[in-house]
N, C-alpha and C. Protein backbone atom coordinates (compact mmCIF):
# COMPACT_ATOMS: atom_id res chain seq x y z
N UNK A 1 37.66 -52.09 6.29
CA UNK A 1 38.32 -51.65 7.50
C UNK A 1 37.32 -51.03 8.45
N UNK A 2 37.48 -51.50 9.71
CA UNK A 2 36.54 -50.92 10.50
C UNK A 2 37.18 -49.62 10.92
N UNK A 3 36.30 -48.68 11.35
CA UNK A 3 36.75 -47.43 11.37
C UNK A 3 36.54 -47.36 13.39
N UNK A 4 37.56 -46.39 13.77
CA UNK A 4 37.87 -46.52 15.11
C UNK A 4 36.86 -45.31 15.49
N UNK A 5 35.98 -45.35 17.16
CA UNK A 5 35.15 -44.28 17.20
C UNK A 5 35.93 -43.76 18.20
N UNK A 6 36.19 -42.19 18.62
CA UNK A 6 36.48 -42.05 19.23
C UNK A 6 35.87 -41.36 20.39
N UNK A 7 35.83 -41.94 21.75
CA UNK A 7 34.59 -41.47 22.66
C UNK A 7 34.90 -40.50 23.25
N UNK A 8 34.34 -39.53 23.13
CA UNK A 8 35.06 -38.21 23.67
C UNK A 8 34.35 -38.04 25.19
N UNK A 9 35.17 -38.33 26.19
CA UNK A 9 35.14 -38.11 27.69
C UNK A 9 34.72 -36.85 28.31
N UNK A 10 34.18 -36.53 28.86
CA UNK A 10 33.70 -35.18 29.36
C UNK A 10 34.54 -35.30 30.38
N UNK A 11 34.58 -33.70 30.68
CA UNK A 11 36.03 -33.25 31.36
C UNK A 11 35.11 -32.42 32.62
N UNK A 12 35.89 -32.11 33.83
CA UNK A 12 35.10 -31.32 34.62
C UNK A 12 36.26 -30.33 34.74
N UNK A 13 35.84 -29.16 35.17
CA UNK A 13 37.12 -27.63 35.65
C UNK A 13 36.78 -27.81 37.30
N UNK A 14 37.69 -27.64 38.03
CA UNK A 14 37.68 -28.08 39.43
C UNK A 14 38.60 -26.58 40.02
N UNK A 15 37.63 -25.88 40.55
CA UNK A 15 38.49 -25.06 41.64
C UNK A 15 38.31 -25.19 42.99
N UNK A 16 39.77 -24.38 43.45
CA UNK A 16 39.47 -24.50 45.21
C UNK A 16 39.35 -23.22 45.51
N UNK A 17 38.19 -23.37 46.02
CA UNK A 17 37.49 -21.71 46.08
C UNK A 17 37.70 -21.64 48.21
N UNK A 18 37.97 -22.63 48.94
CA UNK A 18 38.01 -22.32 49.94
C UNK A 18 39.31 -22.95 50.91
N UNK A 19 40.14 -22.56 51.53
CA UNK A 19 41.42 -22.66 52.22
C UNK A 19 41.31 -24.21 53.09
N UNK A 20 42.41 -24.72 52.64
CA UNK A 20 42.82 -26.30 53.26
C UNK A 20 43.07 -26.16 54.78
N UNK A 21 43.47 -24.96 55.32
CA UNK A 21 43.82 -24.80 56.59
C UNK A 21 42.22 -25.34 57.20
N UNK A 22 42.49 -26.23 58.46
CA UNK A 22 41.20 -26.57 59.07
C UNK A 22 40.80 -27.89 58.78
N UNK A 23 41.38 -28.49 57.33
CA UNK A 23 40.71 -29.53 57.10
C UNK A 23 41.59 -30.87 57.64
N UNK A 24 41.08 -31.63 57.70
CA UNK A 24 41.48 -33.32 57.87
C UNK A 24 42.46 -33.73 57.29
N UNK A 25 43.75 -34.59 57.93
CA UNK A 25 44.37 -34.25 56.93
C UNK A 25 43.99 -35.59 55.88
N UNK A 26 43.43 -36.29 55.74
CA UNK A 26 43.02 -36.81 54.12
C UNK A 26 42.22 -35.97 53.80
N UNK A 27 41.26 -35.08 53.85
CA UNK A 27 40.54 -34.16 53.26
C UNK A 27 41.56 -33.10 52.58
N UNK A 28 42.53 -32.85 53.29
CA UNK A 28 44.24 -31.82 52.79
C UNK A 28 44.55 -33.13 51.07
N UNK A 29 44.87 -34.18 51.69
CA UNK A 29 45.38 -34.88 50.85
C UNK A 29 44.80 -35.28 49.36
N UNK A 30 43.38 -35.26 49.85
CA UNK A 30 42.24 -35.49 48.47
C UNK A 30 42.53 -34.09 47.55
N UNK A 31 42.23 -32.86 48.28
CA UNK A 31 42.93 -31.98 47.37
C UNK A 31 44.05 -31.39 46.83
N UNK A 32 45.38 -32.34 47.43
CA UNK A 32 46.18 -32.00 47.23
C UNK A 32 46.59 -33.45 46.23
N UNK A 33 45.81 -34.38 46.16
CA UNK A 33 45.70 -35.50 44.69
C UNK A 33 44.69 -34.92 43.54
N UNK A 34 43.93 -33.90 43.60
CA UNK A 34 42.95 -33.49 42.47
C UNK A 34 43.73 -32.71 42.05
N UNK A 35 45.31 -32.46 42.40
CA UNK A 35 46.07 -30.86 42.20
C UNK A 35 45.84 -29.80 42.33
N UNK A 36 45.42 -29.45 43.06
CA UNK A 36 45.19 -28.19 43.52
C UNK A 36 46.17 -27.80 44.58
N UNK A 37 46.47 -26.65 44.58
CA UNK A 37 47.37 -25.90 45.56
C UNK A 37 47.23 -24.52 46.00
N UNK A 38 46.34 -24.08 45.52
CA UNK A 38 45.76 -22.77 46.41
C UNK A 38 44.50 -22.02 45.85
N UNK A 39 44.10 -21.15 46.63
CA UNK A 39 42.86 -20.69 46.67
C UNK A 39 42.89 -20.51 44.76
N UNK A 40 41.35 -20.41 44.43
CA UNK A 40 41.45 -20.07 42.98
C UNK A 40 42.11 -20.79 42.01
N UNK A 41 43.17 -22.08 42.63
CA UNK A 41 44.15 -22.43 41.52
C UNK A 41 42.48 -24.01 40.83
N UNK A 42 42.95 -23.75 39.35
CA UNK A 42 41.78 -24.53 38.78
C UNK A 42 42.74 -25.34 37.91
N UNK A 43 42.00 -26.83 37.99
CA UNK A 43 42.69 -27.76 36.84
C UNK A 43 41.75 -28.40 36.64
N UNK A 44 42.01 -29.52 35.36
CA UNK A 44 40.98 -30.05 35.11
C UNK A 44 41.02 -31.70 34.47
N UNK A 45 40.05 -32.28 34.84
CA UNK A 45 40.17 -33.77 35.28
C UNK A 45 39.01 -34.10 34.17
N UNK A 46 39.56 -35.49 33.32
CA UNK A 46 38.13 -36.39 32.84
C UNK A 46 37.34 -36.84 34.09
N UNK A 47 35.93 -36.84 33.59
CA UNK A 47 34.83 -36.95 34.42
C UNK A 47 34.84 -38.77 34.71
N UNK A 48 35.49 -38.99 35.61
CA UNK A 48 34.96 -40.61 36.18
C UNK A 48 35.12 -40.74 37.63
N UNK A 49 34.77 -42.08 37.64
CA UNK A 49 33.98 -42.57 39.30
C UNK A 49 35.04 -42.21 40.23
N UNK A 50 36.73 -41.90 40.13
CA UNK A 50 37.25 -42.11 40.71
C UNK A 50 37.54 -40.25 41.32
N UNK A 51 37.44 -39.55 39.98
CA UNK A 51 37.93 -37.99 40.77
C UNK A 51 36.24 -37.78 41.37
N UNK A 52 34.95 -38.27 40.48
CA UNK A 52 33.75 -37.82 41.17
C UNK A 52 33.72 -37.85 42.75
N UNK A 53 34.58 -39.34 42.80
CA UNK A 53 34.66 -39.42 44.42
C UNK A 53 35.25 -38.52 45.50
N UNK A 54 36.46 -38.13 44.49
CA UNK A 54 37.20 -37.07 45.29
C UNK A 54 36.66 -35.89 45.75
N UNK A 55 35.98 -35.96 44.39
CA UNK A 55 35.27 -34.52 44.98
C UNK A 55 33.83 -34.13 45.50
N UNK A 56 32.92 -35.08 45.60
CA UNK A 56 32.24 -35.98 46.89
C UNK A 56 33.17 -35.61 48.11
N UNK A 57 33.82 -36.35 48.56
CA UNK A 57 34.98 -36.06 49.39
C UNK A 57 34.63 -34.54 50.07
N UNK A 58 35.18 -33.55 49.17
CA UNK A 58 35.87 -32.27 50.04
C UNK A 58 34.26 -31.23 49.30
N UNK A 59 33.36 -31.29 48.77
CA UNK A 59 32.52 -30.61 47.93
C UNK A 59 32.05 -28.98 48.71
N UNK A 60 32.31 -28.95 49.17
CA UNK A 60 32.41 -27.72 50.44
C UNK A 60 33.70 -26.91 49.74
N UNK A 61 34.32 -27.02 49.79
CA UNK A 61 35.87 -26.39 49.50
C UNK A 61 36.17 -26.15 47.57
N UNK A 62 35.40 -26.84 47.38
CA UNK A 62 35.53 -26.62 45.84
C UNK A 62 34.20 -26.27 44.99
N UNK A 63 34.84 -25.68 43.77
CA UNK A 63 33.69 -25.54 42.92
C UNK A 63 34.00 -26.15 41.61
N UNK A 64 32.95 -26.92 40.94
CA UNK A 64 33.02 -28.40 39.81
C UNK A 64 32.15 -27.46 38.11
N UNK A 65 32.98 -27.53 37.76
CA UNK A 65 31.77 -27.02 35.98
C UNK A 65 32.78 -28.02 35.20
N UNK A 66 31.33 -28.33 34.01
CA UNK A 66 31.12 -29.49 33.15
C UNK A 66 32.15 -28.56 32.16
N UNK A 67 33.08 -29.20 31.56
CA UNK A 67 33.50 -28.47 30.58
C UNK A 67 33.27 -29.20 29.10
């Protein structure tokens, strides 16, 4: 029996350390698809091409650690 590996994904912690008021609204919308909803609020996302982008995107407004 072959044995299954399991690839363990690295995760990033994503806060919004700075206020949506001001921004664009797809720049509003990118962080309001990463979930975030207010200052300090932190969640956390597997690391791929698609949230990297997001947060490319708004990188000013947020702060990213490897978890």
């Amino acid at each position: 029996m072959a044995t299954a590996r399991r690839r363990r994904v690295a995760k990033l912690k994503v806060t919004l350390v700075k206020s949506i008021i001001g921004l664009s609204p797809k720049q509003e919308a990118t962080v309001r698809a990463l979930g975030l909803r207010r200052i300090r609020h932190t969640v956390e996302h597997d690391d791929s091409p698609t949230i990297q982008g997001m947060i490319k995107a708004v990188t000013f407004a947020l702060k990213v650690e490897a978890v």
